[in-house]
PDB file of N, CA and C in Angstrom:
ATOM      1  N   UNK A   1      29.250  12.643  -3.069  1.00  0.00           N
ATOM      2  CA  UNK A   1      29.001  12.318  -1.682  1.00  0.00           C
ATOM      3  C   UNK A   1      30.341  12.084  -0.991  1.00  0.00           C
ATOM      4  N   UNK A   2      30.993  12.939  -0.448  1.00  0.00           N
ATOM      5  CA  UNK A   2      31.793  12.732   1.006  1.00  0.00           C
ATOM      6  C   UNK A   2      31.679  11.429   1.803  1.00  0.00           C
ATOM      7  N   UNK A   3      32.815  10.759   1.694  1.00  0.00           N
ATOM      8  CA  UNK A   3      32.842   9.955   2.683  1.00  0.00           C
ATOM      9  C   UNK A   3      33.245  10.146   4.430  1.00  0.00           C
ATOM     10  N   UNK A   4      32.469   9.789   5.611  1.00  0.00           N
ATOM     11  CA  UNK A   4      32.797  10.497   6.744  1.00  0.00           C
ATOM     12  C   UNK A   4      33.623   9.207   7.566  1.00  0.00           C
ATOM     13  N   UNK A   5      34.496   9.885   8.205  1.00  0.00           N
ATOM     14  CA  UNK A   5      35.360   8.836   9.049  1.00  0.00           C
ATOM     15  C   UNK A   5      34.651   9.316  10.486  1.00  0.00           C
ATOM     16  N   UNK A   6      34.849   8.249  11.052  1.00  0.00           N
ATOM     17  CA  UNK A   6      34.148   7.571  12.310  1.00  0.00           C
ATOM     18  C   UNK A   6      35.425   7.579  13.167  1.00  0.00           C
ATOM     19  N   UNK A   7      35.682   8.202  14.338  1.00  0.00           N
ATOM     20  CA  UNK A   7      36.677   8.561  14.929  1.00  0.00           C
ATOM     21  C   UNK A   7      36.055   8.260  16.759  1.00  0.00           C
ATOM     22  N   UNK A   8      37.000   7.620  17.157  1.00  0.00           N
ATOM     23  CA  UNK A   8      36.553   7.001  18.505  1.00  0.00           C
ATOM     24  C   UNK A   8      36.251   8.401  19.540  1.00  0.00           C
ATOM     25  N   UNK A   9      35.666   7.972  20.509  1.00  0.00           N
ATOM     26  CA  UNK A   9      35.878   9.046  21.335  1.00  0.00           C
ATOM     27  C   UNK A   9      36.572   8.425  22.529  1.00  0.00           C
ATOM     28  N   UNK A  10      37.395   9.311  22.891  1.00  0.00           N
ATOM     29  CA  UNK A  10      37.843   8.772  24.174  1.00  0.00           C
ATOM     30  C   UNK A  10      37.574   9.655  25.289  1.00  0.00           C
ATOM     31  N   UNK A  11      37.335   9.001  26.305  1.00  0.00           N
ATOM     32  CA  UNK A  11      37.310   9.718  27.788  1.00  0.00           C
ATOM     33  C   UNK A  11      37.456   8.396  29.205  1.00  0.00           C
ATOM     34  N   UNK A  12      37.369   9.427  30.214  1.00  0.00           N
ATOM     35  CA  UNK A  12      37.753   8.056  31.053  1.00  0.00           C
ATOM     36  C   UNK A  12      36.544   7.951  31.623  1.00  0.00           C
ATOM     37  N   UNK A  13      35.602   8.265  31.319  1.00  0.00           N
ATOM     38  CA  UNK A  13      34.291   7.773  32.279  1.00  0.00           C
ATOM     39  C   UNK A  13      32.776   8.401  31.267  1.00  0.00           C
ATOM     40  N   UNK A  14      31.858   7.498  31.307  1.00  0.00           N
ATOM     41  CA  UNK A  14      30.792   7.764  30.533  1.00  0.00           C
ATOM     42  C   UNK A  14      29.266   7.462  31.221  1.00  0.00           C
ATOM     43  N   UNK A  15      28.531   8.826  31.452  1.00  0.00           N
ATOM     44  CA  UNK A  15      27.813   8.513  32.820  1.00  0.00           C
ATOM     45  C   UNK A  15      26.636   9.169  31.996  1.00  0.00           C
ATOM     46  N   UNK A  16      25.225   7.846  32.269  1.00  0.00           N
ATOM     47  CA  UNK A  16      23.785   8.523  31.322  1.00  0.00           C
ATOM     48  C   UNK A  16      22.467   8.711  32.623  1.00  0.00           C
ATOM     49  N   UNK A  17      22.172   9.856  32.364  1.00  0.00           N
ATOM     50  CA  UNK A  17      20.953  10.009  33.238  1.00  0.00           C
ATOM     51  C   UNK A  17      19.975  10.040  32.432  1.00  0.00           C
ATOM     52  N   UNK A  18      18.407   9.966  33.323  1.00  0.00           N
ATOM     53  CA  UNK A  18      17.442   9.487  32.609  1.00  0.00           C
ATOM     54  C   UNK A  18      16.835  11.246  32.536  1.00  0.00           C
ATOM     55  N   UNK A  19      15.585  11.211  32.342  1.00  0.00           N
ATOM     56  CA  UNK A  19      14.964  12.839  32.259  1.00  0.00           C
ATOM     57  C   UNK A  19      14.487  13.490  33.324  1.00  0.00           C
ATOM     58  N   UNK A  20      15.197  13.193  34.650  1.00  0.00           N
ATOM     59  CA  UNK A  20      14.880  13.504  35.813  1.00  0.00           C
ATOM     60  C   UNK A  20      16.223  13.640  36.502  1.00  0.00           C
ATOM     61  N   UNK A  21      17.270  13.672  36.028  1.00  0.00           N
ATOM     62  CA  UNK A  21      18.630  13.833  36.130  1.00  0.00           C
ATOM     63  C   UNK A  21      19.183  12.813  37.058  1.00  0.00           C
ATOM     64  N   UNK A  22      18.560  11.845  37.314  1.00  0.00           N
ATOM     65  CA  UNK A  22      19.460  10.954  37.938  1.00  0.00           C
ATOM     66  C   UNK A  22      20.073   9.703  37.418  1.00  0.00           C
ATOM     67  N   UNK A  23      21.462   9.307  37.908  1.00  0.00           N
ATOM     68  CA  UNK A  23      22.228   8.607  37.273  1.00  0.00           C
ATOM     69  C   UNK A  23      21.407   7.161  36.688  1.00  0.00           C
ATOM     70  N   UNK A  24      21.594   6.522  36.019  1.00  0.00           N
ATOM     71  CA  UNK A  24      21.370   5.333  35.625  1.00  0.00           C
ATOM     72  C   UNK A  24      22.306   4.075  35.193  1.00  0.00           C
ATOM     73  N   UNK A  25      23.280   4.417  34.238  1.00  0.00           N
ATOM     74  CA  UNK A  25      24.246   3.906  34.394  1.00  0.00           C
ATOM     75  C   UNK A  25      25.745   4.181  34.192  1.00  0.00           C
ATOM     76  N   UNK A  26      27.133   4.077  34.574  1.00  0.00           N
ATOM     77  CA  UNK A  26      28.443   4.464  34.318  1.00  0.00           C
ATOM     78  C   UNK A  26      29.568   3.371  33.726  1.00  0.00           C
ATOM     79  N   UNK A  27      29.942   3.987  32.974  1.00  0.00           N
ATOM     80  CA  UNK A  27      30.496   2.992  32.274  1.00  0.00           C
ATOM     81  C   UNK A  27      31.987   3.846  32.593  1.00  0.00           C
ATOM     82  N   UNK A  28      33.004   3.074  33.072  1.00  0.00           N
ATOM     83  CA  UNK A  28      33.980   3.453  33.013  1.00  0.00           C
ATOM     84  C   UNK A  28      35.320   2.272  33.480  1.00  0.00           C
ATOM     85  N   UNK A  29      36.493   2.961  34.151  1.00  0.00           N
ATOM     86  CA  UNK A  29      37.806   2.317  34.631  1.00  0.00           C
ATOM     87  C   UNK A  29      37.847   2.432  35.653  1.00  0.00           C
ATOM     88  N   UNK A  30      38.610   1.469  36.602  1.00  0.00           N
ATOM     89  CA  UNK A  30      38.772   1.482  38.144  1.00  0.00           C
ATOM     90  C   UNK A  30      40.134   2.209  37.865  1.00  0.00           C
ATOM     91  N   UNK A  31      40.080   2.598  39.088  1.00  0.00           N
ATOM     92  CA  UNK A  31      41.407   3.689  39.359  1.00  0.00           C
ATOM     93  C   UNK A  31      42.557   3.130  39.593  1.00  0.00           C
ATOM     94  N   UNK A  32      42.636   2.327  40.192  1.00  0.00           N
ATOM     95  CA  UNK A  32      43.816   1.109  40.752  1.00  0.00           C
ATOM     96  C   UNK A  32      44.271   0.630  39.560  1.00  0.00           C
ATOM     97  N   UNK A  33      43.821  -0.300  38.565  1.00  0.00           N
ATOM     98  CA  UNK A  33      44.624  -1.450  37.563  1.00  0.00           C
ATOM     99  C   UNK A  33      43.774  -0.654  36.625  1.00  0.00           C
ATOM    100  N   UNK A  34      42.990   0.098  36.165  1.00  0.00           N
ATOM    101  CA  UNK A  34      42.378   0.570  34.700  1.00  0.00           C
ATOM    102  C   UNK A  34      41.435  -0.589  34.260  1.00  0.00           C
ATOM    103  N   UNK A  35      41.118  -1.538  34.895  1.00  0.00           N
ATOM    104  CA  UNK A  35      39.971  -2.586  33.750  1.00  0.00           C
ATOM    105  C   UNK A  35      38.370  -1.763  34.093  1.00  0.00           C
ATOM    106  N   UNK A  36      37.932  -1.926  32.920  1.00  0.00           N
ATOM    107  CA  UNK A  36      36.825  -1.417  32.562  1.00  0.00           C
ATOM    108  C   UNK A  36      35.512  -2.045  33.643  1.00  0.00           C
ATOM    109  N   UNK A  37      34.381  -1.496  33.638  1.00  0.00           N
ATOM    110  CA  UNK A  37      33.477  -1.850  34.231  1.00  0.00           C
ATOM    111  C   UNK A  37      32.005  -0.742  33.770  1.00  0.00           C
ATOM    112  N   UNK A  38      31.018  -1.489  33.736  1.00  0.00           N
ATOM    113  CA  UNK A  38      29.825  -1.195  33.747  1.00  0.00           C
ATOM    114  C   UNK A  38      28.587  -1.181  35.297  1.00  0.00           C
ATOM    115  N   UNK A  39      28.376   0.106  35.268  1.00  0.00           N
ATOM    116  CA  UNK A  39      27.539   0.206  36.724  1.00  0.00           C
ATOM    117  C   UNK A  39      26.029   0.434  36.593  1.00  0.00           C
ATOM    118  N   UNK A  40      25.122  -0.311  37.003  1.00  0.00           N
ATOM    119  CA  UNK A  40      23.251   0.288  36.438  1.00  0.00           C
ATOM    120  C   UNK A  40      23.192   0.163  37.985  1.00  0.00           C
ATOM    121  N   UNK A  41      22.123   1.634  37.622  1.00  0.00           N
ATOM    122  CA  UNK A  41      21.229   1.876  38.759  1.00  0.00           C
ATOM    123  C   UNK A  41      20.024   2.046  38.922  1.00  0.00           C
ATOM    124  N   UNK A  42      19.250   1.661  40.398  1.00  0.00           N
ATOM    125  CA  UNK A  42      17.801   2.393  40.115  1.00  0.00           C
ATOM    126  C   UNK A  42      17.079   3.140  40.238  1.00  0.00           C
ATOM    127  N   UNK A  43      15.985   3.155  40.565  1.00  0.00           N
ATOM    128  CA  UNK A  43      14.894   4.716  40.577  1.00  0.00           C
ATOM    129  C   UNK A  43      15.650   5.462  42.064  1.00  0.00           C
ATOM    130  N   UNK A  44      16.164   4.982  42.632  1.00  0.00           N
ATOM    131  CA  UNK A  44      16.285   5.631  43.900  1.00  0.00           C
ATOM    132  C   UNK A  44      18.201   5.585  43.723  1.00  0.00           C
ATOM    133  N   UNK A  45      18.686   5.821  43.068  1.00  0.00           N
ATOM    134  CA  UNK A  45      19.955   6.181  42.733  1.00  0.00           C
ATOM    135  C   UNK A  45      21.042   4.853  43.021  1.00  0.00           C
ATOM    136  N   UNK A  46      20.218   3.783  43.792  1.00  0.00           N
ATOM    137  CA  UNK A  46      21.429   2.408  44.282  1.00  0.00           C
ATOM    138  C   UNK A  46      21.821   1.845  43.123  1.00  0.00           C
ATOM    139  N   UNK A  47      23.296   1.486  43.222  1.00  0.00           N
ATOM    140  CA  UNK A  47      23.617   0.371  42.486  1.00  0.00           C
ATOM    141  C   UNK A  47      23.270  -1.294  42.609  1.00  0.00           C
ATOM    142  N   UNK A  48      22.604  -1.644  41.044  1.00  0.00           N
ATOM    143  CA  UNK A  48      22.131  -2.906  41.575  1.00  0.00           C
ATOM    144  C   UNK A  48      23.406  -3.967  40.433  1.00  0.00           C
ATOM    145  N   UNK A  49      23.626  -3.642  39.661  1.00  0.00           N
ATOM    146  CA  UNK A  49      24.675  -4.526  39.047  1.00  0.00           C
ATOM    147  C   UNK A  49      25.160  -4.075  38.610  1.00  0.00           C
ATOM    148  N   UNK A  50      27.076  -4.554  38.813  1.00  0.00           N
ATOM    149  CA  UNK A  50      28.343  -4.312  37.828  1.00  0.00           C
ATOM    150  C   UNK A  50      28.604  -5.721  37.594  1.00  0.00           C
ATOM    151  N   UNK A  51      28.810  -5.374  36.366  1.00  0.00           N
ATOM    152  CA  UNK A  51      29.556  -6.260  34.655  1.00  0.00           C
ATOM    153  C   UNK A  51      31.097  -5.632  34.779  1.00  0.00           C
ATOM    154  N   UNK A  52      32.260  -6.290  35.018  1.00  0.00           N
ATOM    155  CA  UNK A  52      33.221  -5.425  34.632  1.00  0.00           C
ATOM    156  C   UNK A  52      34.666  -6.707  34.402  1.00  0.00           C
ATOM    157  N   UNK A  53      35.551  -6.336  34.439  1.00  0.00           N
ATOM    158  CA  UNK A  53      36.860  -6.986  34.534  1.00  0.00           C
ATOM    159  C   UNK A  53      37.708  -6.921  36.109  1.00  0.00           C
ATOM    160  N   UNK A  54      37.998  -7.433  36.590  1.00  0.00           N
ATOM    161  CA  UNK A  54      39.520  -7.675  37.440  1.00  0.00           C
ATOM    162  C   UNK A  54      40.256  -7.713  37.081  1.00  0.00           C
ATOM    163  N   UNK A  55      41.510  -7.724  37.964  1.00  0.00           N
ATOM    164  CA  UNK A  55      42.386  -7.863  37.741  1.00  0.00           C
ATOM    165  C   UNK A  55      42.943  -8.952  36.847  1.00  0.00           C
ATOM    166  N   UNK A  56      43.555  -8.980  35.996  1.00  0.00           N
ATOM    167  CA  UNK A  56      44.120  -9.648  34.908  1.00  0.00           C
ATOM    168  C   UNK A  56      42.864 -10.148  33.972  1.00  0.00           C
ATOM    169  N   UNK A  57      42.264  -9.295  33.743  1.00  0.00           N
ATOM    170  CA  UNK A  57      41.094  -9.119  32.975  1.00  0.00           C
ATOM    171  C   UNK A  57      40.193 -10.267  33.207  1.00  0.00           C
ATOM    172  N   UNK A  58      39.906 -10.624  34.192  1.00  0.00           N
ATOM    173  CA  UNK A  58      39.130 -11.743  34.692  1.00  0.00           C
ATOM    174  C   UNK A  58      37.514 -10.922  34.805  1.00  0.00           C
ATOM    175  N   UNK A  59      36.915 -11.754  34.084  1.00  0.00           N
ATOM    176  CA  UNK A  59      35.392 -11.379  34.037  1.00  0.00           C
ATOM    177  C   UNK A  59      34.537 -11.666  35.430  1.00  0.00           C
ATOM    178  N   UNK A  60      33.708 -10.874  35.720  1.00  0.00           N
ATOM    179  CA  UNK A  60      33.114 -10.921  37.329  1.00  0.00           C
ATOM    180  C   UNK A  60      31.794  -9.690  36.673  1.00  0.00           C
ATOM    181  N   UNK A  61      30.562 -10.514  37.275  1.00  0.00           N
ATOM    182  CA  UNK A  61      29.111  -9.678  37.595  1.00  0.00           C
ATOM    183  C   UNK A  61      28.751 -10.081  38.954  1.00  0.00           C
ATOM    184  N   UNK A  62      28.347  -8.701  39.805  1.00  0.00           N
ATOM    185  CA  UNK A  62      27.888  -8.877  41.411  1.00  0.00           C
ATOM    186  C   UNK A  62      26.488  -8.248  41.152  1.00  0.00           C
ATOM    187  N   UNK A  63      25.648  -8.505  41.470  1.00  0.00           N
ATOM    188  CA  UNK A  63      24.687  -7.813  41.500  1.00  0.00           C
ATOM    189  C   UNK A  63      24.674  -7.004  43.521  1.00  0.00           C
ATOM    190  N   UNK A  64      23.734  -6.311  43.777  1.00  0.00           N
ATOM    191  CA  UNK A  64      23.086  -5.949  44.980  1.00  0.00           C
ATOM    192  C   UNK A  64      21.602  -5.549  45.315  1.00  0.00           C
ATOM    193  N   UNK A  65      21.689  -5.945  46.506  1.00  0.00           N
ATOM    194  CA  UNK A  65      20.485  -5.685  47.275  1.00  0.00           C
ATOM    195  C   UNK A  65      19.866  -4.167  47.420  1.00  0.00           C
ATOM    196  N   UNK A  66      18.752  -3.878  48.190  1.00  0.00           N
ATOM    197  CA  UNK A  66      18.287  -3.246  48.163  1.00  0.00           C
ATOM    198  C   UNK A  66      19.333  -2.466  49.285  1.00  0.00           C
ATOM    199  N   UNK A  67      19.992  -2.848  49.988  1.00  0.00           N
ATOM    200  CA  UNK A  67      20.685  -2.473  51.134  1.00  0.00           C
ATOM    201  C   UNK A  67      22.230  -2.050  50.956  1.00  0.00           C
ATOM    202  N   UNK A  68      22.259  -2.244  49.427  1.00  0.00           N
ATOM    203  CA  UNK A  68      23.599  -1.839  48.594  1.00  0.00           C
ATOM    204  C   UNK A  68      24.801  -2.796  49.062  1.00  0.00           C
ATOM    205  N   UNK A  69      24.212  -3.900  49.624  1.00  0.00           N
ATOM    206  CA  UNK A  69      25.629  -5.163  50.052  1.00  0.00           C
ATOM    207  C   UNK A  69      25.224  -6.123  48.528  1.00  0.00           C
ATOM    208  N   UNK A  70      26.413  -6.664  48.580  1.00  0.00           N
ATOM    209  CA  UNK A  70      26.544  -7.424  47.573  1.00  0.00           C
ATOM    210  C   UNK A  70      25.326  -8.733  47.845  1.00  0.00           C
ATOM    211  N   UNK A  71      24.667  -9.049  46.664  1.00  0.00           N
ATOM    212  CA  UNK A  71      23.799 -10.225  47.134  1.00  0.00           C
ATOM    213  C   UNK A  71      23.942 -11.343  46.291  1.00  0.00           C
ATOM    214  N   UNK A  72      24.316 -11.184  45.202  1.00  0.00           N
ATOM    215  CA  UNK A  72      25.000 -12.605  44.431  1.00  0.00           C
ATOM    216  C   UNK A  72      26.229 -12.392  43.427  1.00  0.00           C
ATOM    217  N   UNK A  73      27.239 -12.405  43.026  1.00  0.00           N
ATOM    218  CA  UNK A  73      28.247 -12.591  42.338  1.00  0.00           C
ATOM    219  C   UNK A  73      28.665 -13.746  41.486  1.00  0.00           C
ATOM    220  N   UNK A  74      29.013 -13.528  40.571  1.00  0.00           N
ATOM    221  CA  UNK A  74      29.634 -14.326  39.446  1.00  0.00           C
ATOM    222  C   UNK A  74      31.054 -13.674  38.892  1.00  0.00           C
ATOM    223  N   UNK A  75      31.711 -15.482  38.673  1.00  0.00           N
ATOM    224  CA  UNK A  75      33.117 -14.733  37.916  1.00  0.00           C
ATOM    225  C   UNK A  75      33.861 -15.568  37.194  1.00  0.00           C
ATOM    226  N   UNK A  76      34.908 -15.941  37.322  1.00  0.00           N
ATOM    227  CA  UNK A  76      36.045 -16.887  37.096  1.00  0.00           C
ATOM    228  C   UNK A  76      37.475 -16.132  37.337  1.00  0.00           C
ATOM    229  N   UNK A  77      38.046 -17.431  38.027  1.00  0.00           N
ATOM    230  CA  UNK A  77      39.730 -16.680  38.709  1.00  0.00           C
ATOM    231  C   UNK A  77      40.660 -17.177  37.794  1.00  0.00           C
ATOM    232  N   UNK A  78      41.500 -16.966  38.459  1.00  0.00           N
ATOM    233  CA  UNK A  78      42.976 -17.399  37.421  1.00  0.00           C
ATOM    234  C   UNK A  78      43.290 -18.134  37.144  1.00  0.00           C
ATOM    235  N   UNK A  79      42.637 -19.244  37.960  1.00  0.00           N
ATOM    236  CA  UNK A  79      43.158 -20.530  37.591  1.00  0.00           C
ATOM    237  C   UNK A  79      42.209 -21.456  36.754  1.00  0.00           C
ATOM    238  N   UNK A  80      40.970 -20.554  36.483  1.00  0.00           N
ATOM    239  CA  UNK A  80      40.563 -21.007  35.608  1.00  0.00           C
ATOM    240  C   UNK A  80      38.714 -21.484  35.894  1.00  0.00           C
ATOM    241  N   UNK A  81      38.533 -21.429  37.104  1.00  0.00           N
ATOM    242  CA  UNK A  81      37.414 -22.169  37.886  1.00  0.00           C
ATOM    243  C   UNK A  81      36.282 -20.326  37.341  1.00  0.00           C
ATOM    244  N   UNK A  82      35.148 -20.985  37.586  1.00  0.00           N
ATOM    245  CA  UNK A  82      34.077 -20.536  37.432  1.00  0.00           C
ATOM    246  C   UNK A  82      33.396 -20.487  39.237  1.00  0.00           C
ATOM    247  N   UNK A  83      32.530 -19.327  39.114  1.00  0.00           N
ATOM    248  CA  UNK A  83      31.914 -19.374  40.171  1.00  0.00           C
ATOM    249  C   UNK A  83      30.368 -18.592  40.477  1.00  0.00           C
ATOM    250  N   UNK A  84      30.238 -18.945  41.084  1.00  0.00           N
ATOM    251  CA  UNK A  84      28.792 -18.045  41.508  1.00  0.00           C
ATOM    252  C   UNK A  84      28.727 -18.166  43.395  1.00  0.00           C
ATOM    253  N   UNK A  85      28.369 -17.276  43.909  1.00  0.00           N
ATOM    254  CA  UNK A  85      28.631 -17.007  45.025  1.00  0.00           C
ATOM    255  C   UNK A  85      27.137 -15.852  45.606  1.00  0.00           C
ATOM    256  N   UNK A  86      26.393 -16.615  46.331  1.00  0.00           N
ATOM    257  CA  UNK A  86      25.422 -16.046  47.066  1.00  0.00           C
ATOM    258  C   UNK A  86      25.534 -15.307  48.540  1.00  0.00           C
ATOM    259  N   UNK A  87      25.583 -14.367  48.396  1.00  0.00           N
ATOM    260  CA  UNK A  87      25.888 -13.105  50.043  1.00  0.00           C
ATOM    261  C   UNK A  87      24.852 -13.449  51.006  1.00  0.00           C
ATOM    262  N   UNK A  88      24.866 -13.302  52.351  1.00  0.00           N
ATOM    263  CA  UNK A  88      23.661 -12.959  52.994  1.00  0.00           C
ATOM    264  C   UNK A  88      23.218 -11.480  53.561  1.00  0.00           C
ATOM    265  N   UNK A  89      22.625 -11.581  54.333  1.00  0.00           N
ATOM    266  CA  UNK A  89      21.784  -9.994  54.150  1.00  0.00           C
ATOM    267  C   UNK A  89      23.078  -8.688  54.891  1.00  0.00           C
ATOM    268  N   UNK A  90      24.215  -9.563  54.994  1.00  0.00           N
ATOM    269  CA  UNK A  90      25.535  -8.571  55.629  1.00  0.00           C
ATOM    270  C   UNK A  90      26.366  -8.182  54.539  1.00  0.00           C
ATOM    271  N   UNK A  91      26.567  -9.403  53.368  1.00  0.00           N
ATOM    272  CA  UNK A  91      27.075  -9.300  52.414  1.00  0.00           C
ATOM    273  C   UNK A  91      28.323 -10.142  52.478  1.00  0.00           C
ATOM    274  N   UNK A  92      28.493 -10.829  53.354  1.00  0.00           N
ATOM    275  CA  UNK A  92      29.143 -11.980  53.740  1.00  0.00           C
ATOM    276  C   UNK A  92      28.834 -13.365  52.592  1.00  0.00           C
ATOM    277  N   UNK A  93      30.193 -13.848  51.790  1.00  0.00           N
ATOM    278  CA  UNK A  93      29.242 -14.529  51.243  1.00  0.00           C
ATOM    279  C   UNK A  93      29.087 -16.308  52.225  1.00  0.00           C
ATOM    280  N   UNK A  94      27.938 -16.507  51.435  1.00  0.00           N
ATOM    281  CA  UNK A  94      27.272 -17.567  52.246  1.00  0.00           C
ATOM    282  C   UNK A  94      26.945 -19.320  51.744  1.00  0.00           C
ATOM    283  N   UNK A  95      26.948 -19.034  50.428  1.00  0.00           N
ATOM    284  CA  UNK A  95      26.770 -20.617  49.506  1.00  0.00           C
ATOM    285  C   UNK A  95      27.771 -20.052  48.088  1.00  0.00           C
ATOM    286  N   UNK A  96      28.839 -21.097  47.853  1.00  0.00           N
ATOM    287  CA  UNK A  96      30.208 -21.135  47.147  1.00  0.00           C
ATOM    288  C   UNK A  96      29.696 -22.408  46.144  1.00  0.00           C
ATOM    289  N   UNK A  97      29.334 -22.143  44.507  1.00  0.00           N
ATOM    290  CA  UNK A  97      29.403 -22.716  43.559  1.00  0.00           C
ATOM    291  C   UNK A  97      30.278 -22.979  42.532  1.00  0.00           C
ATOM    292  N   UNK A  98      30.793 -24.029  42.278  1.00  0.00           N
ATOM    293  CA  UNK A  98      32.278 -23.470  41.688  1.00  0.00           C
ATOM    294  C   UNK A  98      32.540 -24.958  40.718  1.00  0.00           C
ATOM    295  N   UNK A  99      33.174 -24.707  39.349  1.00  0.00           N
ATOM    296  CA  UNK A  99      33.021 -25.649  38.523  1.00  0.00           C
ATOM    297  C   UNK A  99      34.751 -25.516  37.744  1.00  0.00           C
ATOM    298  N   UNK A 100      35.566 -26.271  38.183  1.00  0.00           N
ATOM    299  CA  UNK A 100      37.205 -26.283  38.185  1.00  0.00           C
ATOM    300  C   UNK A 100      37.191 -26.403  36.444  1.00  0.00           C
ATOM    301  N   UNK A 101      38.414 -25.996  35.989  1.00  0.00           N
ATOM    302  CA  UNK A 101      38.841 -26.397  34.368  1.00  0.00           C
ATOM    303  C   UNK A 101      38.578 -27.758  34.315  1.00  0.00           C
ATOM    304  N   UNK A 102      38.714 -28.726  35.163  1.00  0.00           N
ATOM    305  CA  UNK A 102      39.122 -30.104  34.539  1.00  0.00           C
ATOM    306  C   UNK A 102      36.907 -30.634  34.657  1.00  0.00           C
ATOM    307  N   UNK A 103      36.172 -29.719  34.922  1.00  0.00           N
ATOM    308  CA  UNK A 103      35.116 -30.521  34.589  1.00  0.00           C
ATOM    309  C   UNK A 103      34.522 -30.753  36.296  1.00  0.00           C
ATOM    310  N   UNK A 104      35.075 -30.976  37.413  1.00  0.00           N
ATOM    311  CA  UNK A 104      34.589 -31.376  38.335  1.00  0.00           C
ATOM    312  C   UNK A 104      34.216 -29.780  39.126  1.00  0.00           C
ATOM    313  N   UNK A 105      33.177 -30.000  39.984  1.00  0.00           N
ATOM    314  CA  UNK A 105      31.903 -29.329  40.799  1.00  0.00           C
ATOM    315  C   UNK A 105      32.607 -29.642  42.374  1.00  0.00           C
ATOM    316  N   UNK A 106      31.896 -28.408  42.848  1.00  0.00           N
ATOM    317  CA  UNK A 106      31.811 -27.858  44.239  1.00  0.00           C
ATOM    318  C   UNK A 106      31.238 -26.711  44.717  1.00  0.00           C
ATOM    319  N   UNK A 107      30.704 -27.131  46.167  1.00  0.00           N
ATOM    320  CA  UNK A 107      29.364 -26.334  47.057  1.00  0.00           C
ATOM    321  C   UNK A 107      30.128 -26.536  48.409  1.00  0.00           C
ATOM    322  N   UNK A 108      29.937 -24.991  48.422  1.00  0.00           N
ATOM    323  CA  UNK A 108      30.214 -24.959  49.975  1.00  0.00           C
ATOM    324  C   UNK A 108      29.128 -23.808  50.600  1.00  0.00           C
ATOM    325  N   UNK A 109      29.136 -24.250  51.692  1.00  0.00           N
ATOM    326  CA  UNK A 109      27.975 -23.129  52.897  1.00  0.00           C
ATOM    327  C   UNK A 109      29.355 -22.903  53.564  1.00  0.00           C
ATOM    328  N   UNK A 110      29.234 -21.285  53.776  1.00  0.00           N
ATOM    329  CA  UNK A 110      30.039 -21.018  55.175  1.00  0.00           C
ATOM    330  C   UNK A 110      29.105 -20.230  55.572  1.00  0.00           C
ATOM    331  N   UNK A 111      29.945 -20.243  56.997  1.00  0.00           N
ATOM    332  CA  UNK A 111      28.951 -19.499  58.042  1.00  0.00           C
ATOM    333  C   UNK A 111      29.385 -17.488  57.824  1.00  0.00           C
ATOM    334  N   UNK A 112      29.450 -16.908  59.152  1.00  0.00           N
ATOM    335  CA  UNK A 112      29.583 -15.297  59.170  1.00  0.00           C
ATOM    336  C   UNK A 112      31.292 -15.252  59.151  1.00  0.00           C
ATOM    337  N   UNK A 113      31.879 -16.371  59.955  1.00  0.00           N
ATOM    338  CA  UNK A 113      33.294 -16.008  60.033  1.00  0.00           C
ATOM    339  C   UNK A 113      33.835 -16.710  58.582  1.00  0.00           C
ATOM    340  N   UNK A 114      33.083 -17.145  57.736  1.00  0.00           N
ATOM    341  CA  UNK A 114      33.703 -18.057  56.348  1.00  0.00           C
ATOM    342  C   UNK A 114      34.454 -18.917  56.750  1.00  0.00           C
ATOM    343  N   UNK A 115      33.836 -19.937  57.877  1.00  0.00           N
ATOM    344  CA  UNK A 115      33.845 -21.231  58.408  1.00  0.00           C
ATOM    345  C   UNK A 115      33.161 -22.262  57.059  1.00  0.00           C
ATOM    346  N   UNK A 116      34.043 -22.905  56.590  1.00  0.00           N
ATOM    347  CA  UNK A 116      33.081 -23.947  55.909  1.00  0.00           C
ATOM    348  C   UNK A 116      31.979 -24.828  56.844  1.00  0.00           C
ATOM    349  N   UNK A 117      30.949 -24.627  56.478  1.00  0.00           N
ATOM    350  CA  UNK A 117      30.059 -25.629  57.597  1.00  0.00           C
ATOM    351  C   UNK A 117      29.523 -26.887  56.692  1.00  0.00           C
ATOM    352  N   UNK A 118      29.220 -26.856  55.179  1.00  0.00           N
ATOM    353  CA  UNK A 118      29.115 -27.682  54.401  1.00  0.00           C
ATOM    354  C   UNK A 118      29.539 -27.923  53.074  1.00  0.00           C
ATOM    355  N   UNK A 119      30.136 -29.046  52.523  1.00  0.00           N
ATOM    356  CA  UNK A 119      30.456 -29.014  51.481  1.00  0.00           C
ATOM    357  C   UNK A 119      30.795 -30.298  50.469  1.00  0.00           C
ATOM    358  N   UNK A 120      30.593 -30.555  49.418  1.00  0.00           N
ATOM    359  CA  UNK A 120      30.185 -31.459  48.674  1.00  0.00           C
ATOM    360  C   UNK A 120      31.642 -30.937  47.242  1.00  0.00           C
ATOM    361  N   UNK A 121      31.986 -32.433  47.230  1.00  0.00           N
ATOM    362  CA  UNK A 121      32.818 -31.838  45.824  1.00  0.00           C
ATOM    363  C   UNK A 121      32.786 -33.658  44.640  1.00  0.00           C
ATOM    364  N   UNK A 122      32.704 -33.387  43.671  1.00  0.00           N
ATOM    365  CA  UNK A 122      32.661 -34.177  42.386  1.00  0.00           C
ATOM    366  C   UNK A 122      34.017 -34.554  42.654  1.00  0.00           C
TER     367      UNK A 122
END
């Protein structure tokens, strides 16, 4: 019995359709900095969530609406904070959840111009 080696494949983009030829999901690199990302779509070809990296490999999931604006996001930045971030129907975001390295919490509402109008911090 032959032993078989398992050899990567490489390419820069990996795109699966279902049996009706339309896209479903793409897995690939942004063009700008190269971090990877995952794209699903639905019956009607919109994107409803990317899974991917940022810049300096910072993890971030946005999902979207039916209207293809962003409608909720998740991530963490550089400095370390966590977040979740709810859009409104423009894609503006609108309620700011956010939980710092050292343990302490914060909520903010802004308005359309990203006016803080409310906000609460630990």
């Amino acid at each position: 019995m032959t032993k078989k080696t398992r050899r990567p494949v490489e390419t820069t983009g990996l795109e699966l359709f279902d049996g009706r030829g339309r896209r479903r999901a793409l897995l690939s690199t942004h063009a700008k900095d190269g971090m990877p990302f995952l794209a699903l779509y639905d019956d009607e070809r919109r994107q409803r969530i990317v899974l991917g990296l940022e810049a300096g490999g910072l993890p971030a999931v946005t999902m979207y609406g039916d209207s293809g604006r962003a409608s909720l996001g998740c991530g963490m930045d550089d400095q370390g904070r966590v977040g979740l971030t709810l859009f409104d129907r423009d894609g503006n975001p609108g309620i700011l959840l956010m939980i710092h390295p050292d343990g302490s919490r914060a909520v903010q509402i802004l308005d359309h111009n990203l006016k803080v109008l409310w906000s609460a911090t630990e």
